[in-house]
Protein backbone atom coordinates (compact mmCIF):
# COMPACT_ATOMS: atom_id res chain seq x y z
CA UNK A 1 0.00 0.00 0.00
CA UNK A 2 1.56 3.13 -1.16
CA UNK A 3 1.55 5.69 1.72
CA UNK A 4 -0.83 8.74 -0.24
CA UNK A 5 -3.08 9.98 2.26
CA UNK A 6 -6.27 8.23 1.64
CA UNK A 7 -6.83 6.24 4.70
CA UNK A 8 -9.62 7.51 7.41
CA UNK A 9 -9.89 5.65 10.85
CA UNK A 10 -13.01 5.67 12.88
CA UNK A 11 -12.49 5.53 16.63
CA UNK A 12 -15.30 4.16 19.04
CA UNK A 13 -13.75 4.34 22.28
CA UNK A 14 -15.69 2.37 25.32
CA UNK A 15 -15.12 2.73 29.58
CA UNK A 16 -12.99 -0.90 28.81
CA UNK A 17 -13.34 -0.98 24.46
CA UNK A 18 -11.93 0.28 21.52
CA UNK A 19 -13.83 0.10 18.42
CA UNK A 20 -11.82 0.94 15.21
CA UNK A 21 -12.57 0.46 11.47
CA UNK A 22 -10.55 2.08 8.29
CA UNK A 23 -11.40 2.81 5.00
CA UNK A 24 -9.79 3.38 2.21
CA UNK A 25 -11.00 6.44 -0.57
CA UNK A 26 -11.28 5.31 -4.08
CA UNK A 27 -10.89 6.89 -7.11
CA UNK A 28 -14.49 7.42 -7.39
CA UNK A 29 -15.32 9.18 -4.62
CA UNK A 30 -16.49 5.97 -2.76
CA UNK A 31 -15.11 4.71 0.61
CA UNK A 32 -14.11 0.79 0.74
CA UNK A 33 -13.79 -0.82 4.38
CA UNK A 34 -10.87 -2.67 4.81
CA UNK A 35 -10.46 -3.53 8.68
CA UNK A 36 -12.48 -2.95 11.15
CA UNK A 37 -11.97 -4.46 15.10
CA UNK A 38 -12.69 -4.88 18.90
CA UNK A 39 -9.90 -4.07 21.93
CA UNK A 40 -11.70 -5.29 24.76
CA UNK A 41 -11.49 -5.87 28.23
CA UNK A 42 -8.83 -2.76 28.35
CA UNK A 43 -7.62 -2.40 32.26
CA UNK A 44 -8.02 -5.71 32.88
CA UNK A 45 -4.63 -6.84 31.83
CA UNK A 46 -4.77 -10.55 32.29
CA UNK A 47 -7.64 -10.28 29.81
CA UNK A 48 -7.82 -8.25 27.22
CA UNK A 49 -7.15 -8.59 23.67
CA UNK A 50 -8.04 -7.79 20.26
CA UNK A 51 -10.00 -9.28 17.80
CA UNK A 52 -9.95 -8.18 14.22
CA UNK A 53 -10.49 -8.81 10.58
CA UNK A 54 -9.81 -7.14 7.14
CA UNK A 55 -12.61 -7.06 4.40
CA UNK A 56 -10.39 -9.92 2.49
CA UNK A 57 -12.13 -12.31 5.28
CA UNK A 58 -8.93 -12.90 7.60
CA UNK A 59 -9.75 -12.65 11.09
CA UNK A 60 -7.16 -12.64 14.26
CA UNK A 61 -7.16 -12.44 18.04
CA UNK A 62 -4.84 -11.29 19.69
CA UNK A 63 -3.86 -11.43 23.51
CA UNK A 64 -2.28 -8.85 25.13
CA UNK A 65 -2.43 -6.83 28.30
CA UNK A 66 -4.03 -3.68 27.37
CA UNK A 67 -3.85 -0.92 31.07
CA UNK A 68 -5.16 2.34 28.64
CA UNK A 69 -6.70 3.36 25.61
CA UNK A 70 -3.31 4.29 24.16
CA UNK A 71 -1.85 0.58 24.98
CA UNK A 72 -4.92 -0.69 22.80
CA UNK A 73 -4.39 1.64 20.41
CA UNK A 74 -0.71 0.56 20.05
CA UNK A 75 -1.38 -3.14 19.13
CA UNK A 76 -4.43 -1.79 16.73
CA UNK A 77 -1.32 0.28 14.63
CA UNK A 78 0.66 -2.38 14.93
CA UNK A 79 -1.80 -4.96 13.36
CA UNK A 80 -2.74 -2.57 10.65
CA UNK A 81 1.14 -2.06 9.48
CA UNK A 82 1.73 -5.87 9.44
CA UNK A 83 -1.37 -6.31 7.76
CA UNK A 84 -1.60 -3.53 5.08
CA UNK A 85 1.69 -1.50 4.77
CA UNK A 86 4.72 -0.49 7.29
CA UNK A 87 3.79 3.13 6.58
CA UNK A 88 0.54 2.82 7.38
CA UNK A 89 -0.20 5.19 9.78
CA UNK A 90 1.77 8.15 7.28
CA UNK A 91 -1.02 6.94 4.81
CA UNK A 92 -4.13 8.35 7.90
CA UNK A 93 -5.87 10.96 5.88
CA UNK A 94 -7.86 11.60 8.72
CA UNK A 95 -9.15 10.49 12.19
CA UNK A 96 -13.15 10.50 12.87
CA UNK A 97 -13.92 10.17 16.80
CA UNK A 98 -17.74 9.38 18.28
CA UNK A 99 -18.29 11.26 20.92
CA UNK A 100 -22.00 10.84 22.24
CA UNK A 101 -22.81 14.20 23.79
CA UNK A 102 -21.40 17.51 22.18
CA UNK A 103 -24.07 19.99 23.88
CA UNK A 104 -24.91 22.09 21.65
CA UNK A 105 -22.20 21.79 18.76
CA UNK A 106 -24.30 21.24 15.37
CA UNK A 107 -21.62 19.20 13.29
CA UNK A 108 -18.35 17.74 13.06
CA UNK A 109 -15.52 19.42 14.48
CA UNK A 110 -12.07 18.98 14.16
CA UNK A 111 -10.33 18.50 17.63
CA UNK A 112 -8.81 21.35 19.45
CA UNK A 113 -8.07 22.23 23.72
CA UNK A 114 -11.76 24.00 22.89
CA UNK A 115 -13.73 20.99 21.84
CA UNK A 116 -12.10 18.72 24.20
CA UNK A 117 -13.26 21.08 26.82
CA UNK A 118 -16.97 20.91 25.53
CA UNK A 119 -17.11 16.94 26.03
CA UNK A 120 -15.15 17.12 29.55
CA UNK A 121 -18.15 19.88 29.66
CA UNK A 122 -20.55 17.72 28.81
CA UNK A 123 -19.01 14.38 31.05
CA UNK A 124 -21.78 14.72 33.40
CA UNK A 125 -24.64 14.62 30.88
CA UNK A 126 -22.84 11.28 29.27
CA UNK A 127 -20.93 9.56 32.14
CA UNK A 128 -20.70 6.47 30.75
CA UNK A 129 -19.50 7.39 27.29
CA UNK A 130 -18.10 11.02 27.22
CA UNK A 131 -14.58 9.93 29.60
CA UNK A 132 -13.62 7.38 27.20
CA UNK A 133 -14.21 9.30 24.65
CA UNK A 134 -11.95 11.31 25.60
CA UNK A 135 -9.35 8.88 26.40
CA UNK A 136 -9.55 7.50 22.94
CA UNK A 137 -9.13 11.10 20.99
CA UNK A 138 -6.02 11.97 23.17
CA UNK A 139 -4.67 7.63 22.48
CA UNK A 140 -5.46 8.46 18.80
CA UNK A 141 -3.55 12.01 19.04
CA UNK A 142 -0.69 10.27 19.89
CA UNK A 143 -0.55 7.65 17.42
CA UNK A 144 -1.90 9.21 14.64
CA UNK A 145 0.25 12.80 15.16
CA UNK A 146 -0.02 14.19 11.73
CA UNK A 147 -3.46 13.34 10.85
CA UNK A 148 -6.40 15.84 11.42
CA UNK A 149 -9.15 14.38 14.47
CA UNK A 150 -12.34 15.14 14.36
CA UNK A 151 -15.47 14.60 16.48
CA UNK A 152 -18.47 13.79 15.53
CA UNK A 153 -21.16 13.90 18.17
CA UNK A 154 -24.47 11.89 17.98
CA UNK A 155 -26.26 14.90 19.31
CA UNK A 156 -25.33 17.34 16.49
CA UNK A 157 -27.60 15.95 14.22
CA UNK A 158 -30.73 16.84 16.30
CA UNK A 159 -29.33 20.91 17.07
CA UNK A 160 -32.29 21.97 14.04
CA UNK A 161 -34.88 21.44 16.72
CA UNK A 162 -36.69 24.58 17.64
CA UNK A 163 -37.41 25.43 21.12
CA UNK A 164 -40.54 24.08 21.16
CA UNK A 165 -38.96 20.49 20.75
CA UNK A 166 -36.16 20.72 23.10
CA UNK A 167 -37.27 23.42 25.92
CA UNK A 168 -38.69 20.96 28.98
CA UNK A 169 -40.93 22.79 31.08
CA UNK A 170 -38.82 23.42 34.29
CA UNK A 171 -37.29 26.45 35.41
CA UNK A 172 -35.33 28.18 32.71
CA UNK A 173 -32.56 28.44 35.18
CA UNK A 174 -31.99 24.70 34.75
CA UNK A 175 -31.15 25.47 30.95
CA UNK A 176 -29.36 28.38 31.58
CA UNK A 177 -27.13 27.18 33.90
CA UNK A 178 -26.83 23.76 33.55
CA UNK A 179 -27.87 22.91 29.80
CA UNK A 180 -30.55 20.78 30.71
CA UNK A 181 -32.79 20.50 27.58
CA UNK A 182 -33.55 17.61 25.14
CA UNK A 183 -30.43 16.47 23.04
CA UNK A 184 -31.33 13.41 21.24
CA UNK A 185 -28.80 10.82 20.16
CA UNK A 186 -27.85 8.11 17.16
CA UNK A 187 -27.53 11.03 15.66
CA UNK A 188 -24.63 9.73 12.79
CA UNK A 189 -27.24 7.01 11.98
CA UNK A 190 -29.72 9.60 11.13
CA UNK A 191 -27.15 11.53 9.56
CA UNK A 192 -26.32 8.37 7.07
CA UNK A 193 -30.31 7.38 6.64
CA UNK A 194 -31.97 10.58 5.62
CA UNK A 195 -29.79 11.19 2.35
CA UNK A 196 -30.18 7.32 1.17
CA UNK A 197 -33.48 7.43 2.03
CA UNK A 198 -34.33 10.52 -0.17
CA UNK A 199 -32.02 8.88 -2.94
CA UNK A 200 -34.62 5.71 -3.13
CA UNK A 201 -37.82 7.71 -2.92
CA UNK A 202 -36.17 10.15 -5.69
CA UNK A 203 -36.93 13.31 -3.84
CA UNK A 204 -33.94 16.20 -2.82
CA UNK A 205 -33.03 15.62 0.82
CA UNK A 206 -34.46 19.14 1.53
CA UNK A 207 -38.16 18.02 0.95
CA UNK A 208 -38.00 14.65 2.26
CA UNK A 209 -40.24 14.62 5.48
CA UNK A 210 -40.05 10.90 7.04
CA UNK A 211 -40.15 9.76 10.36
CA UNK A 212 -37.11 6.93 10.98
CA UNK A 213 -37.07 4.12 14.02
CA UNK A 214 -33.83 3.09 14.53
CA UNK A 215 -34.19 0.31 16.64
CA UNK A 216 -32.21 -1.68 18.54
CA UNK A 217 -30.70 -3.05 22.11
CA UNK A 218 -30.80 1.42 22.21
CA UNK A 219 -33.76 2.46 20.03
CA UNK A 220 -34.87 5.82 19.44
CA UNK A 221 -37.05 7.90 16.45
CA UNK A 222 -36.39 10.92 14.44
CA UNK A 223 -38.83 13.53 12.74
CA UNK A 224 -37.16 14.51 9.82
CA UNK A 225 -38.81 17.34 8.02
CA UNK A 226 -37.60 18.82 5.00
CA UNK A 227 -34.45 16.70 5.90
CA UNK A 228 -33.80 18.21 9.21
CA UNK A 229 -34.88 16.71 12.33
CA UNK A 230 -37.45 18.59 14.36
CA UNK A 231 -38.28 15.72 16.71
CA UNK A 232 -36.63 13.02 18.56
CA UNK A 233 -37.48 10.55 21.60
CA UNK A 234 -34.06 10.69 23.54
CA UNK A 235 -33.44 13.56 25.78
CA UNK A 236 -31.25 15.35 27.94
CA UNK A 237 -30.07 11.62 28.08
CA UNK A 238 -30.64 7.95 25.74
CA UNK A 239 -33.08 7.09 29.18
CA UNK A 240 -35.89 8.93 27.47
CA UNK A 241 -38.32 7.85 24.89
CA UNK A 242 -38.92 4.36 23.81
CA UNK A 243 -38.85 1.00 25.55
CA UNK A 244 -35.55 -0.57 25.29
CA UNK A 245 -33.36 -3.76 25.81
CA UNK A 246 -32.53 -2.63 29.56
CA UNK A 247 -33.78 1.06 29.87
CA UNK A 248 -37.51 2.03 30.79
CA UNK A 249 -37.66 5.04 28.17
CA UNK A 250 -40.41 7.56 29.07
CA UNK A 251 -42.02 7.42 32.55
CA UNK A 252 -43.87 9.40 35.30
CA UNK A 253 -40.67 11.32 36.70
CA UNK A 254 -42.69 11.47 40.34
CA UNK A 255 -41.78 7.08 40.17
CA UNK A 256 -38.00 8.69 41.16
CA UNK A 257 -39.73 10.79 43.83
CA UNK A 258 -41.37 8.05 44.87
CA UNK A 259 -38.21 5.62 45.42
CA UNK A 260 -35.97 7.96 46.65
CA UNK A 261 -38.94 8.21 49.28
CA UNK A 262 -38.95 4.25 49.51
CA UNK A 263 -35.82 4.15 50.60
CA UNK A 264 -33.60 3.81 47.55
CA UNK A 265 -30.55 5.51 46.47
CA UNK A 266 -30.12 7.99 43.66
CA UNK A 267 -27.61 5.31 42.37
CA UNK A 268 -29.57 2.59 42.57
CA UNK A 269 -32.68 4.38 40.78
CA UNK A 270 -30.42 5.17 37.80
CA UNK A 271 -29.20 1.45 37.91
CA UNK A 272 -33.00 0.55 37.75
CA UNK A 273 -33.92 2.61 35.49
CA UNK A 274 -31.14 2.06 33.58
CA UNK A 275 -30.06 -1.59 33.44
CA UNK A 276 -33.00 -3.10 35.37
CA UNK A 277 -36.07 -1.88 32.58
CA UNK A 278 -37.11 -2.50 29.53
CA UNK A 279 -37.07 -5.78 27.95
CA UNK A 280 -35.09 -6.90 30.90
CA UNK A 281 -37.41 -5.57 33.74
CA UNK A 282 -40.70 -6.33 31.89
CA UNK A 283 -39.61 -10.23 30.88
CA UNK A 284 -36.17 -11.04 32.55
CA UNK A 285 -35.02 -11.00 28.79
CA UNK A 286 -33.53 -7.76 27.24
CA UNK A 287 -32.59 -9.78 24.23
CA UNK A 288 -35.84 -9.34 22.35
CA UNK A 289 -35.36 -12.58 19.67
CA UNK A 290 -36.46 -14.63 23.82
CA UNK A 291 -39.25 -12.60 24.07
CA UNK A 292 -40.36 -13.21 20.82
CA UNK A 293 -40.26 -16.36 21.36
CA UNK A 294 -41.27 -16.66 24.64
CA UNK A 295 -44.61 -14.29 23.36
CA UNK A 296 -45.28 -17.26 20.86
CA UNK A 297 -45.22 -20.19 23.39
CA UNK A 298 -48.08 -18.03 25.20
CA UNK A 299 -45.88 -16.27 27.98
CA UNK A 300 -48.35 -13.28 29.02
CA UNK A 301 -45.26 -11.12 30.73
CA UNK A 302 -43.60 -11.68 27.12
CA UNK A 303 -46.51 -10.41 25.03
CA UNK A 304 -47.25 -7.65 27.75
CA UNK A 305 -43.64 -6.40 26.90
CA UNK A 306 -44.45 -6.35 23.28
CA UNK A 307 -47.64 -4.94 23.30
CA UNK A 308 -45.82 -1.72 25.53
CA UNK A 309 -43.39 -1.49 22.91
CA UNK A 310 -45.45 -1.56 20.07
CA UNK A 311 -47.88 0.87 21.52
CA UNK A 312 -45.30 3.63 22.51
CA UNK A 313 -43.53 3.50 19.08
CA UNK A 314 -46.86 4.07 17.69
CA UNK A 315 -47.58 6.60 20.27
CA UNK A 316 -44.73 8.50 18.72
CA UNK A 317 -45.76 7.84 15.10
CA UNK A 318 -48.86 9.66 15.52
CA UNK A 319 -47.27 12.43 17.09
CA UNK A 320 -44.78 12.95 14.80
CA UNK A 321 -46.93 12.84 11.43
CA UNK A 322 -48.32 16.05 12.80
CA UNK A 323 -44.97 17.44 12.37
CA UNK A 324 -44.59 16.94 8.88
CA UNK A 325 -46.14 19.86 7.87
CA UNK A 326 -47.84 18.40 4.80
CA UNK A 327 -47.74 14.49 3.71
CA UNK A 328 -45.16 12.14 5.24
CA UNK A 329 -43.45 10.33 2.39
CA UNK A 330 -41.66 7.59 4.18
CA UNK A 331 -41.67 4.96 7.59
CA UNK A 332 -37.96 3.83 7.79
CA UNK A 333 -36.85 0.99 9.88
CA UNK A 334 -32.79 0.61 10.75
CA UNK A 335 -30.55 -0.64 13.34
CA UNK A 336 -30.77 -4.03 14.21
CA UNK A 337 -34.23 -5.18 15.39
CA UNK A 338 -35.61 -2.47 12.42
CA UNK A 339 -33.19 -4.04 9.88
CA UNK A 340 -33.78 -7.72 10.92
CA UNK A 341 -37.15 -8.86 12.63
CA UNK A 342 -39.85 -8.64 9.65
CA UNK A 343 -41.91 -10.07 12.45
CA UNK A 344 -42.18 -7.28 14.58
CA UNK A 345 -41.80 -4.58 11.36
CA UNK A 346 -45.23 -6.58 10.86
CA UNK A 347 -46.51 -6.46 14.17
CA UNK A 348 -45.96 -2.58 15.03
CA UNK A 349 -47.43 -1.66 11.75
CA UNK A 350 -50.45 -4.47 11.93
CA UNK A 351 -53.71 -2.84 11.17
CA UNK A 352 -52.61 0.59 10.19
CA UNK A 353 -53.78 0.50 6.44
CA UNK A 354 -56.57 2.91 7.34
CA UNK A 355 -53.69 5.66 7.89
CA UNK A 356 -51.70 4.71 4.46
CA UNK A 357 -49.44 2.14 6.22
CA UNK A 358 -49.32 -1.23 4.70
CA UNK A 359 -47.05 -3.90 4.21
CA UNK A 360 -46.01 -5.87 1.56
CA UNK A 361 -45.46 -9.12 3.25
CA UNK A 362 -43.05 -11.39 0.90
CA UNK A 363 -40.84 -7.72 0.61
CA UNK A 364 -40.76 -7.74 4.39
CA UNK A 365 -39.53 -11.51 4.72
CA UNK A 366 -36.94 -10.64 2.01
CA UNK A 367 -35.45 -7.52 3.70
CA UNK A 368 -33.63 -8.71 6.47
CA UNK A 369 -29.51 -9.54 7.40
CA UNK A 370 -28.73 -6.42 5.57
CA UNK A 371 -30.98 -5.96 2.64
CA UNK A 372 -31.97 -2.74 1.79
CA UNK A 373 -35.91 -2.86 0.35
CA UNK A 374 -39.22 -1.46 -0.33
CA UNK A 375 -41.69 -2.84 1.41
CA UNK A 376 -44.47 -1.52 0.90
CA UNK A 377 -47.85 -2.77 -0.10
CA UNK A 378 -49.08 -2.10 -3.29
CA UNK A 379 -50.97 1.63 -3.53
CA UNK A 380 -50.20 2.55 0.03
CA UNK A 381 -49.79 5.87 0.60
CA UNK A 382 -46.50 5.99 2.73
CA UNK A 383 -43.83 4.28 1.60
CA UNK A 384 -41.80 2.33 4.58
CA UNK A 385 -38.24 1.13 3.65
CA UNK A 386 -35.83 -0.60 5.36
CA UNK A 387 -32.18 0.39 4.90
CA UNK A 388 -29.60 -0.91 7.45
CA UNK A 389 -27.33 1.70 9.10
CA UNK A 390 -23.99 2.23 8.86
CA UNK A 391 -22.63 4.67 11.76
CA UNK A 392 -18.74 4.11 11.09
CA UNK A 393 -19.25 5.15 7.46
CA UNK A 394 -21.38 7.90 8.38
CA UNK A 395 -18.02 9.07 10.79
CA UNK A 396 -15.87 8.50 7.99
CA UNK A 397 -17.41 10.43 5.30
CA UNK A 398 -18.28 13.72 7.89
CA UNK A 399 -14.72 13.26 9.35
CA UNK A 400 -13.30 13.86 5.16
CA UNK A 401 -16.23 16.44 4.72
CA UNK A 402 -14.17 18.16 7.47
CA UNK A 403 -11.07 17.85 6.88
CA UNK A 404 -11.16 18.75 3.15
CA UNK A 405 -13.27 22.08 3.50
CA UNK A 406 -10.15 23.10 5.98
């Protein structure tokens, strides 16, 4: 591999993982994958390692004691020189970093002392995720000197939403002083779906009005009008909105109240709310292929859970058409349980013909395990794809945009 600078990493960094994938520009404008991998288990030296494979098919794990980000990082360059070319991190083009929460930064950024202030900033709205974020831009910094970094948040995606869709109604104080307002999240998924989305319906991007689920183990759905998203179901945090694999989504706040009052900690209602719900806390599953299956061998806590689900994702349908601001074109289904489970793609939308939603049920078998498709039913009104997500390409090609308008 010669070492012209046409290589772009993504970076994914986790509490105790390292996500990575690089692609390669072609000639045509195109971006080809050519590895992608996991460090995990980083801190826990007797146990981590790294498993990886290139687009060729070859697959390797590797053991090695991994105490920091930058140690992972470190076998990661080394794997990717062996592999591909001793000069291979001279050949880094660029450097694309998720970070989840960005406040109120609208787009990718390239990395400076000013943006890495913003997500230490913004540590306490994303505990979990903004500190090893962190930790994996300044790992990257070091091994990748010469390349440009940039972030790209999955909140900036949702900073078109006009007061009236991200003010909550507490005292203004809160927002003032503490930035507490709605955010919304998966945004680089959004950011990939809306343009391919508008490609297959042949419409510009700038009148497409659709309303996407991406759904999966962390589901949420976007109102995209005119191909900007007014609406979204996360929050200030992902806690908010639909029912997920381990997290409640929307409740009564006054059930905190009420446990703090019962005797519980403030950590142990996050835990709850956090980890304990859902899928999990409804069934004892958060997987949802067991309670599928458990629904169809007649267990009533299983179909309870599904019937919740279905009926707040349809809650938020509803709501959201009356955003559009004239006809909604498309239903789009993404991430994994919207990519894969034609049964419950058929189940949420069962019995909504009357509204211009109607499946086409051989289309819906077929478009599963990454196939794009149509599947609509013949002279429906709204169309409802499926077109399966790709987040680290979405990184990649914002991280370029970036870097080659500098």
């Amino acid at each position: 591999m010669a070492p012209a600078k046409n290589l772009t990493m993504v970076m994914n960094a986790g509490s105790s993982s390292l996500k990575f994938k690089v692609f390669q520009a072609l000639g045509n404008g195109q971006l080809e994958s050519l590895a992608s991998g996991l460090c995990e288990r980083i801190g826990d030296t007797a146990n981590s390692r790294m498993k990886a494979k290139t687009a060729e098919g070859g697959s390797v794990t590797l053991q090695e004691g991994f105490n920091d980000h930058q140690d992972a990082l470190g076998l990661v360059s080394r794997f990717l020189a062996d592999t591909f070319s001793s000069s291979f991190t001279r050949s880094v083009h660029s450097v694309g970093h998720r970070v989840v929460h960005g406040l109120d930064i609208s787009a990718p950024v390239l990395i400076d002392d000013g943006v890495k202030a913003v997500i230490k900033k913004a540590i306490s709205l994303a505990p979990l995720h903004n500190p090893a974020g962190l930790q994996g831009i300044e790992a990257a910094m070091a091994t990748f000197p010469a390349a440009p970094h940039v972030a790209v948040f999955d909140t900036a995606f949702h900073q078109t939403m006009a007061p009236a869709a991200y003010m909550y109604a507490l005292p203004k104080e809160l927002y003032d002083e503490q930035a507490v307002r709605r955010y919304g999240f998966h945004g680089s998924s959004y950011k990939y779906l809306v343009p391919r989305a508008a490609k297959t319906l042949g419409k510009p991007v700038e009148s497409l009005n659709a309303i996407i689920c991406h759904l999966g183990a962390g589901s949420s759905m976007c109102a995209v009008r005119g191909g900007q998203s007014v609406d979204t179901t996360m929050g200030l945090t992902p806690l908010e909105g639909l029912v997920m694999g381990t997290r409640c989504g929307d409740i009564d706040p006054a059930i905190v109240t009420y446990l703090l009052g019962q005797g519980h900690s403030g950590a142990e209602v996050d835990a709850l709310l956090n980890k304990r719900s859902g899928f999990l806390g409804l069934t004892g599953h958060s997987d949802l292929r067991a309670v599928i299956d458990g629904a169809a061998a007649g267990s009533a806590p299983d179909r309870i859970a599904l019937d919740v689900w279905r009926h707040r994702i349809r809650k938020y349908i509803g709501a959201y058409a009356l955003q559009m601001g004239g006809p909604l074109d498309a239903l789009i289904f993404s991430a994994g349980i919207g990519e894969n489970s034609s049964i419950l793609r058929a189940f949420l939308l069962e019995g909504l013909e009357w509204y211009g939603i109607a499946l086409d049920e051989e289309s819906n078998k077929a478009a599963v395990d990454g196939v794009a498709g149509n599947i609509t039913a013949p002279g429906a009104k709204v169309q409802v794809l499926v077109i399966p997500t790709d987040e680290e390409l979405s990184i990649a090609e914002q991280a370029i945009e970036v870097v080659d308008r500098t």
